[in-house]
C-alpha atoms as a PDB file:
ATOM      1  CA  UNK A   1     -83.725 -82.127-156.009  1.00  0.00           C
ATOM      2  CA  UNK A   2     -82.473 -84.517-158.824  1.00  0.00           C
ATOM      3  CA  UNK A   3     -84.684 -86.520-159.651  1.00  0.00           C
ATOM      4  CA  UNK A   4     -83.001 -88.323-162.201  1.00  0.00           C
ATOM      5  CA  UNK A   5     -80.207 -89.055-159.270  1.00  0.00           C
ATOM      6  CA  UNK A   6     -82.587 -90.502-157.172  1.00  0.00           C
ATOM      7  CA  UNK A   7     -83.944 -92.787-159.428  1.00  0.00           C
ATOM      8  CA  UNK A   8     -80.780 -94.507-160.614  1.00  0.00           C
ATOM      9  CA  UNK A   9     -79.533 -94.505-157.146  1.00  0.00           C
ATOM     10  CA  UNK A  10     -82.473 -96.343-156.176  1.00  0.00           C
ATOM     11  CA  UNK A  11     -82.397 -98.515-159.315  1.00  0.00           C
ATOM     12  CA  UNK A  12     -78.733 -99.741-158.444  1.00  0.00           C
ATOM     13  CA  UNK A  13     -79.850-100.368-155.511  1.00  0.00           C
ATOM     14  CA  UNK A  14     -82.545-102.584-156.507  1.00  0.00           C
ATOM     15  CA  UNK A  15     -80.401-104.542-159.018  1.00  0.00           C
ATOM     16  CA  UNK A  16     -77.669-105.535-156.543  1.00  0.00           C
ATOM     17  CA  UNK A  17     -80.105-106.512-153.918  1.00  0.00           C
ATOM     18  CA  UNK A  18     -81.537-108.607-156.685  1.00  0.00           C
ATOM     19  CA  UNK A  19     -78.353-110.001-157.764  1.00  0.00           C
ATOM     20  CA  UNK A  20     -77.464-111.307-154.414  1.00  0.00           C
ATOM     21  CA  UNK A  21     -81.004-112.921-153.539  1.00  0.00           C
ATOM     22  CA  UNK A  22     -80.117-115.239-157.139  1.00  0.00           C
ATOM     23  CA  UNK A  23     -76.599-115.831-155.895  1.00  0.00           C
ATOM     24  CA  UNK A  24     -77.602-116.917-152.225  1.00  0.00           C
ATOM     25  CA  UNK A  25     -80.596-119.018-153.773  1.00  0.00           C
ATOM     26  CA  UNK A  26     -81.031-122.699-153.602  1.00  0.00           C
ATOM     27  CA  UNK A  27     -79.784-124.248-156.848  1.00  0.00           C
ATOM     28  CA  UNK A  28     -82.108-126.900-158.632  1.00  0.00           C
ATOM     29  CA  UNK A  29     -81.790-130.870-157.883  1.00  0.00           C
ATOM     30  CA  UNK A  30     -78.586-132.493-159.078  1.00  0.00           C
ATOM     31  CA  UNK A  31     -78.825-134.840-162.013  1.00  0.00           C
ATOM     32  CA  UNK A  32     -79.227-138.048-160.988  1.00  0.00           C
ATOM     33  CA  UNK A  33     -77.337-140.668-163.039  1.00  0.00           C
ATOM     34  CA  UNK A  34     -78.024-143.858-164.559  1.00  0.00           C
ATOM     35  CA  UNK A  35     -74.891-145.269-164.549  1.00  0.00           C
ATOM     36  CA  UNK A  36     -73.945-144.323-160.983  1.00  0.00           C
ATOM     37  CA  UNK A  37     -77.021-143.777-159.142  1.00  0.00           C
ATOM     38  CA  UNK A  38     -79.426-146.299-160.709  1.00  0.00           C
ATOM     39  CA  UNK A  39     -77.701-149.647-162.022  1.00  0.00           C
ATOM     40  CA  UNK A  40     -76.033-150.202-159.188  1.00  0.00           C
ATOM     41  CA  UNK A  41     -79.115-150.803-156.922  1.00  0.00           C
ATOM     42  CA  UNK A  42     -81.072-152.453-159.736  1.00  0.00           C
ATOM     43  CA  UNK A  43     -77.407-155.049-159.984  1.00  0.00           C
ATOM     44  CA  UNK A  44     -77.897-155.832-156.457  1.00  0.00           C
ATOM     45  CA  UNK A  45     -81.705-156.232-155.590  1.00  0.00           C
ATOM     46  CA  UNK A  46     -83.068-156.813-158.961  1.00  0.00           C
ATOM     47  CA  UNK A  47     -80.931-158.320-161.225  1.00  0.00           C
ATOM     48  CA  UNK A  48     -80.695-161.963-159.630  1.00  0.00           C
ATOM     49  CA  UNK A  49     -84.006-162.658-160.744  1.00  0.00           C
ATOM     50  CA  UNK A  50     -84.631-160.256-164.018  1.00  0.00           C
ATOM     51  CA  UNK A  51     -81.991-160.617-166.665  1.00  0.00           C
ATOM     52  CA  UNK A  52     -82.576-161.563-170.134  1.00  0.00           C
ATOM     53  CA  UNK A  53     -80.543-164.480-169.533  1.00  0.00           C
ATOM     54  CA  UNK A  54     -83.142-165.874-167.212  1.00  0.00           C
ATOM     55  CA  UNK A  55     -86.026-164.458-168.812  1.00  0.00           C
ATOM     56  CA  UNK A  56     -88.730-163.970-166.377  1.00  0.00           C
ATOM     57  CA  UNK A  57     -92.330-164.779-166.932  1.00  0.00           C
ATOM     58  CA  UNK A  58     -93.133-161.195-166.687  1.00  0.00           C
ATOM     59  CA  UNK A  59     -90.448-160.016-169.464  1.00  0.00           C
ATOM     60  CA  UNK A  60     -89.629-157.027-166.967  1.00  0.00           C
ATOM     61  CA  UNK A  61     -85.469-157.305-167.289  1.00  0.00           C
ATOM     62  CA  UNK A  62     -82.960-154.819-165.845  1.00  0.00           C
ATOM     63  CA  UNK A  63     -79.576-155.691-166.744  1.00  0.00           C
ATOM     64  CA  UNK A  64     -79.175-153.262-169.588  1.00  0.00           C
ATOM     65  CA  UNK A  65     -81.016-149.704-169.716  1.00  0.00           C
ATOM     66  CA  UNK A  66     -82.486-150.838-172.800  1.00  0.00           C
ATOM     67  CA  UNK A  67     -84.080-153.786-171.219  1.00  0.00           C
ATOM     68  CA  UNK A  68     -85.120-151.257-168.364  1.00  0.00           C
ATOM     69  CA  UNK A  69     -87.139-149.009-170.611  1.00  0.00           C
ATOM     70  CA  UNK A  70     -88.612-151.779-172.628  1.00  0.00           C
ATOM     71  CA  UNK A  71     -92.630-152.395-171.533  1.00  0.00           C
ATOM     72  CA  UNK A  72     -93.363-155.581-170.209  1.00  0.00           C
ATOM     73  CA  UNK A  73     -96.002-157.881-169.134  1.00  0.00           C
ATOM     74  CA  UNK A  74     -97.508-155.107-167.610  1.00  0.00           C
ATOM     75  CA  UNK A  75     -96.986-152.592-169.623  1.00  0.00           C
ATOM     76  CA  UNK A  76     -94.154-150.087-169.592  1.00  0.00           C
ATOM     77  CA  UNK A  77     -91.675-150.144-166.012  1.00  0.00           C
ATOM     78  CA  UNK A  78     -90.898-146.449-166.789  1.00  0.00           C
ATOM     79  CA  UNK A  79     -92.880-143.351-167.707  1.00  0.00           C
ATOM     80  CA  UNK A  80     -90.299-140.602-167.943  1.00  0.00           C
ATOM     81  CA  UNK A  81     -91.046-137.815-166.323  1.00  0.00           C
ATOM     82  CA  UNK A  82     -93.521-139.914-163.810  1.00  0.00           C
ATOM     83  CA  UNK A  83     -91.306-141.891-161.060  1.00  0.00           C
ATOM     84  CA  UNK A  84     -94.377-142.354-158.568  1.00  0.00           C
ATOM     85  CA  UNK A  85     -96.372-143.594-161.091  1.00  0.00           C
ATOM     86  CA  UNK A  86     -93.839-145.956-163.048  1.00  0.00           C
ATOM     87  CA  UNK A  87     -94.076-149.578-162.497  1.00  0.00           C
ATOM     88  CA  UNK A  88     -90.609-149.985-160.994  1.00  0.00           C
ATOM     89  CA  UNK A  89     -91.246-147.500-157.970  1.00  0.00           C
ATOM     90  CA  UNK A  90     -94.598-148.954-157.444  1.00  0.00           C
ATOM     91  CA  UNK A  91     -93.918-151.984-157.003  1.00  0.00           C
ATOM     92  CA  UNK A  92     -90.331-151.431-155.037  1.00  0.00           C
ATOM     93  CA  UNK A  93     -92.746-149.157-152.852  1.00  0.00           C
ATOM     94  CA  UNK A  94     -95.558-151.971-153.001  1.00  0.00           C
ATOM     95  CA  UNK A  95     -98.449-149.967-154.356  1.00  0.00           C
ATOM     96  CA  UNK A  96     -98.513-151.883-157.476  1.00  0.00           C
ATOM     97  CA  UNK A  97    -102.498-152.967-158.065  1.00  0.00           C
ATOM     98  CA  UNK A  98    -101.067-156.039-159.534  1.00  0.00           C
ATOM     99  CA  UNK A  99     -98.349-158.911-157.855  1.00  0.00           C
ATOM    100  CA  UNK A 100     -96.437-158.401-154.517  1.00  0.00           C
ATOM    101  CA  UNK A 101     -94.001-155.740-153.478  1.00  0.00           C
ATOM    102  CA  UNK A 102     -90.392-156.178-154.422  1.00  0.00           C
ATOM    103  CA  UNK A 103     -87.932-157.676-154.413  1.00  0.00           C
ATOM    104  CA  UNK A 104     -89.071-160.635-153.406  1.00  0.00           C
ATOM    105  CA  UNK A 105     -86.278-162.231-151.230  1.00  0.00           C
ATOM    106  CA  UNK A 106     -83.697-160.269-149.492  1.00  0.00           C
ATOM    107  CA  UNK A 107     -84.238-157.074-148.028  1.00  0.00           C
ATOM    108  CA  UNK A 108     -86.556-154.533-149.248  1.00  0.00           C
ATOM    109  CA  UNK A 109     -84.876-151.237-151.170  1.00  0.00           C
ATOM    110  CA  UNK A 110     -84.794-148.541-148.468  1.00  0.00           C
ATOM    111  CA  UNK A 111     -86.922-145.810-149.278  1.00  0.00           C
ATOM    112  CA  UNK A 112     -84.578-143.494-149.484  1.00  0.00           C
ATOM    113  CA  UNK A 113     -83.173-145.014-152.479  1.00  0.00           C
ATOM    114  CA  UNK A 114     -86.381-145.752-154.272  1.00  0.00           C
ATOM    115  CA  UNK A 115     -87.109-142.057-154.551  1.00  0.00           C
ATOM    116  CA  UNK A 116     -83.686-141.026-155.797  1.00  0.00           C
ATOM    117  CA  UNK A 117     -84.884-143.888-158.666  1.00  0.00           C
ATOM    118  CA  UNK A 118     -88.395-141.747-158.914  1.00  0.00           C
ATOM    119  CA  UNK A 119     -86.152-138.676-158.941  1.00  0.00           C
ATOM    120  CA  UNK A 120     -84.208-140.144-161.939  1.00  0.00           C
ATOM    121  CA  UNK A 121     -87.284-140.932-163.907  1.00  0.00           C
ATOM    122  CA  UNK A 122     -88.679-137.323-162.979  1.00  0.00           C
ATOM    123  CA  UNK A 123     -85.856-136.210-164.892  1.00  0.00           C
ATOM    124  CA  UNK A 124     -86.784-137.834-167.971  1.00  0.00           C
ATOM    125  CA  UNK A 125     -85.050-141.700-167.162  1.00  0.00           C
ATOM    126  CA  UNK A 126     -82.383-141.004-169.217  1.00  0.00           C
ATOM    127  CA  UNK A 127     -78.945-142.940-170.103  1.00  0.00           C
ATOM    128  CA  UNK A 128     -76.457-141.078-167.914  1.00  0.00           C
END
């Protein structure tokens, strides 16, 4: 018997069953964007009430990404790579140990949305 035969046969086979499994596997979470995915909420159930324009008594302002990332009262709103524990998803998800869940008036951000924000941050909080 050939030996040697054997064994490539059997390594070939090993490689393409290996090379399909990567194909068919699940690919890694999308990139979530700032410009797209984030502002937009933050314009609609944030920004009425925390814009450097109207400076709030807790300096925590969202209508630039700059402003976003800056720390405020209460220290800093995002910790990239951290979304549950960064200020903004706490207190959207009202687990804040400080102040009231938010935002305040209108409707509450579905949770759905508040962990594609967490998911953002997870990926660093960067300006995309």
């Amino acid at each position: 018997m050939n030996y040697t035969a054997v064994i490539a046969g059997i390594a070939i086979i090993f490689f393409t069953l290996t090379a399909s499994k990567t194909k068919d596997a699940p690919k890694t979470a999308a990139s979530i964007s700032f410009s797209k995915d984030v502002m937009p909420v933050l314009t609609k159930k944030c920004l009425d009430c925390h814009t450097t324009e109207d400076e709030s008594s807790n300096h925590f302002n969202v209508d630039t990404y700059e402003a976003l990332i800056k720390d405020s009262k209460h220290g800093p709103s995002i910790l990239p790579g951290k979304g549950e524990k960064s200020m903004i998803i706490t207190k959207m998800r009202g687990t804040a140990d400080f102040g009231s869940r938010m935002p305040k008036r209108g409707s509450l951000v579905p949770d759905s949305v508040i962990t594609i924000i967490s998911k953002w941050i997870d990926q660093g909080a960067k300006k995309n």
